[in-house]
C-alpha atoms as a PDB file:
ATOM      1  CA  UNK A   1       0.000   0.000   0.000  1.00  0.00           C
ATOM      2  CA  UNK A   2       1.323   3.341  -0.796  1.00  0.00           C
ATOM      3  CA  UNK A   3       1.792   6.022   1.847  1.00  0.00           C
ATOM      4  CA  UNK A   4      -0.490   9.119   1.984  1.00  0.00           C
ATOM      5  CA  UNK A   5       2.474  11.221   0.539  1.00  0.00           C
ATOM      6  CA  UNK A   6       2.792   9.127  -2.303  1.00  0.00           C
ATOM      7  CA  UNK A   7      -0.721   8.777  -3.017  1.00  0.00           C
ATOM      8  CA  UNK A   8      -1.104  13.026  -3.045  1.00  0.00           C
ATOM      9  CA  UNK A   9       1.728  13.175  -5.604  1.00  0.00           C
ATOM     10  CA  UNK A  10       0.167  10.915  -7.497  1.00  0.00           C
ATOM     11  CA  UNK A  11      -3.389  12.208  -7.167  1.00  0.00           C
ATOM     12  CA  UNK A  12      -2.105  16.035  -7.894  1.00  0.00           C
ATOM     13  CA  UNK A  13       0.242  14.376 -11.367  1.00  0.00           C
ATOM     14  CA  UNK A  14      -3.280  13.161 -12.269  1.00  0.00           C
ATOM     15  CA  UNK A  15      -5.379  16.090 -11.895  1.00  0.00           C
ATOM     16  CA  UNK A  16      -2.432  18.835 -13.205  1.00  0.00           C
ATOM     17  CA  UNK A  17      -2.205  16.121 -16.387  1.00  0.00           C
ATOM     18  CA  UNK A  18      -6.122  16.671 -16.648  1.00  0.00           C
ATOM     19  CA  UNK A  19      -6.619  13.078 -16.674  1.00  0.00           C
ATOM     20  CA  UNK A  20      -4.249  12.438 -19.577  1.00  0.00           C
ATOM     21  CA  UNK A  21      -0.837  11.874 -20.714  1.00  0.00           C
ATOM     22  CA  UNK A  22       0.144  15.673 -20.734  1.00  0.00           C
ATOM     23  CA  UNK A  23       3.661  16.190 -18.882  1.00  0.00           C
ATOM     24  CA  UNK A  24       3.181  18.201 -15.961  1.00  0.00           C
ATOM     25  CA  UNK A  25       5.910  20.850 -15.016  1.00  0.00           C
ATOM     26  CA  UNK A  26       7.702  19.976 -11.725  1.00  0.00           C
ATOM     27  CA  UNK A  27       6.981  23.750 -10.603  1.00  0.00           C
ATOM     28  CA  UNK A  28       3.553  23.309 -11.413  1.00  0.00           C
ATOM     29  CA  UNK A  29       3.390  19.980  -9.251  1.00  0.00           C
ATOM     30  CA  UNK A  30       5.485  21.889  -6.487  1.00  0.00           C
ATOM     31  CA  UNK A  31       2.831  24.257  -6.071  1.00  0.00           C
ATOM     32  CA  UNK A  32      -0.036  22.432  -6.256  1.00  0.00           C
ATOM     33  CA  UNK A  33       1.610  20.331  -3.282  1.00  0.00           C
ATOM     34  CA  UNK A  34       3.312  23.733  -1.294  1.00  0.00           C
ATOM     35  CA  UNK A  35       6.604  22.088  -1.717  1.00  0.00           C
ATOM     36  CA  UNK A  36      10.172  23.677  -3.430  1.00  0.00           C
ATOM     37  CA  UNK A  37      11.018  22.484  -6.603  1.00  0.00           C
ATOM     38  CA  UNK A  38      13.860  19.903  -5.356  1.00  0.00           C
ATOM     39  CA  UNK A  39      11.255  18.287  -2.889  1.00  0.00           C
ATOM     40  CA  UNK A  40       9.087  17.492  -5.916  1.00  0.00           C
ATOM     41  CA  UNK A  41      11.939  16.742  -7.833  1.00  0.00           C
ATOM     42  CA  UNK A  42      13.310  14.083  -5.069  1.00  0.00           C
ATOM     43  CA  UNK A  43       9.954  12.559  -4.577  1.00  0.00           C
ATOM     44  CA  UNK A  44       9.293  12.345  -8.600  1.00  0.00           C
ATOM     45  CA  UNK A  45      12.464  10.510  -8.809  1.00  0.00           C
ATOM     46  CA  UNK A  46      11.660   8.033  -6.007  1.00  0.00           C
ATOM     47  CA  UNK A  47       8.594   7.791  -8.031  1.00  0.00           C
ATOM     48  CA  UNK A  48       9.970   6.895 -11.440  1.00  0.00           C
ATOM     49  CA  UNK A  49      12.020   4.306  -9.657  1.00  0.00           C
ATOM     50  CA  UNK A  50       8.807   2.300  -8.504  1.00  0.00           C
ATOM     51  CA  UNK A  51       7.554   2.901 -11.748  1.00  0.00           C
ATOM     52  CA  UNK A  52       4.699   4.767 -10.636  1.00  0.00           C
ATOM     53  CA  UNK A  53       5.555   7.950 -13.474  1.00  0.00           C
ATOM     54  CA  UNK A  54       7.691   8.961 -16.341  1.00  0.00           C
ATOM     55  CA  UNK A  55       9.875  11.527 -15.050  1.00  0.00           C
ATOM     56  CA  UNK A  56      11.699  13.837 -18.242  1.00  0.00           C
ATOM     57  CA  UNK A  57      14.068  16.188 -16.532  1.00  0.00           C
ATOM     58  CA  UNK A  58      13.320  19.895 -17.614  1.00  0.00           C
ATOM     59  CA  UNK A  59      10.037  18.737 -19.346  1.00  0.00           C
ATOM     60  CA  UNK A  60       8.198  17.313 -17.138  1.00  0.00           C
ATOM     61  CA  UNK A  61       6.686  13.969 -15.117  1.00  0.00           C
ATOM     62  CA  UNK A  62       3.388  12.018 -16.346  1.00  0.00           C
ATOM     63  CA  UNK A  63       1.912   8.692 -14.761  1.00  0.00           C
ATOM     64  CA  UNK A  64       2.419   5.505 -16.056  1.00  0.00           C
ATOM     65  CA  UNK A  65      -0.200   2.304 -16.578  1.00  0.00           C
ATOM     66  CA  UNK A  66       1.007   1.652 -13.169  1.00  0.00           C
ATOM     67  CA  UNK A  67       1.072   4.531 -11.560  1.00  0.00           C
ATOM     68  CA  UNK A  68      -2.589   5.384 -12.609  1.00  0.00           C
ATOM     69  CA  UNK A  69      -3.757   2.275 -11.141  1.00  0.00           C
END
C-alpha cells in the first residue's frame, strides 16, 4: 500500500495532467503540493524508480499504466 504522501503526488500528477498523458511541469506539481522544486523533484524521482511515473528532466513527469492504477 502506498503512503499518503505518495498517493497526493500521485493524485495532484493526475489532476495537473487533466486526466491524460500531458507532462506536468515539476513547478507546477510543487505548487499544487506547497513544496520547493527539489522536494518534488526528489519525490518524482523516487517515483519513477517504482515505476509509478515517467519523469523527463526539464520537461516534465506524467503517470504511467502503473502509476494510474
Amino acid at each position: 500500500m502506498a503512503s499518503i504522501t505518495v498517493e497526493n503526488y500521485l493524485k495532484h500528477i493526475l489532476l495537473l495532467s487533466a486526466g491524460g498523458d500531458e507532462l506536468v511541469s515539476m513547478g507546477a506539481l510543487a505548487t499544487a503540493l506547497a513544496v520547493v522544486p527539489g522536494t518534488a523533484t526528489t519525490m518524482v524521482k523516487s517515483l519513477a524508480d517504482e515505476g509509478l511515473v515517467e519523469h523527463r528532466p526539464r520537461f516534465g513527469v506524467r503517470l504511467t499504466a502503473e502509476g494510474r492504477r
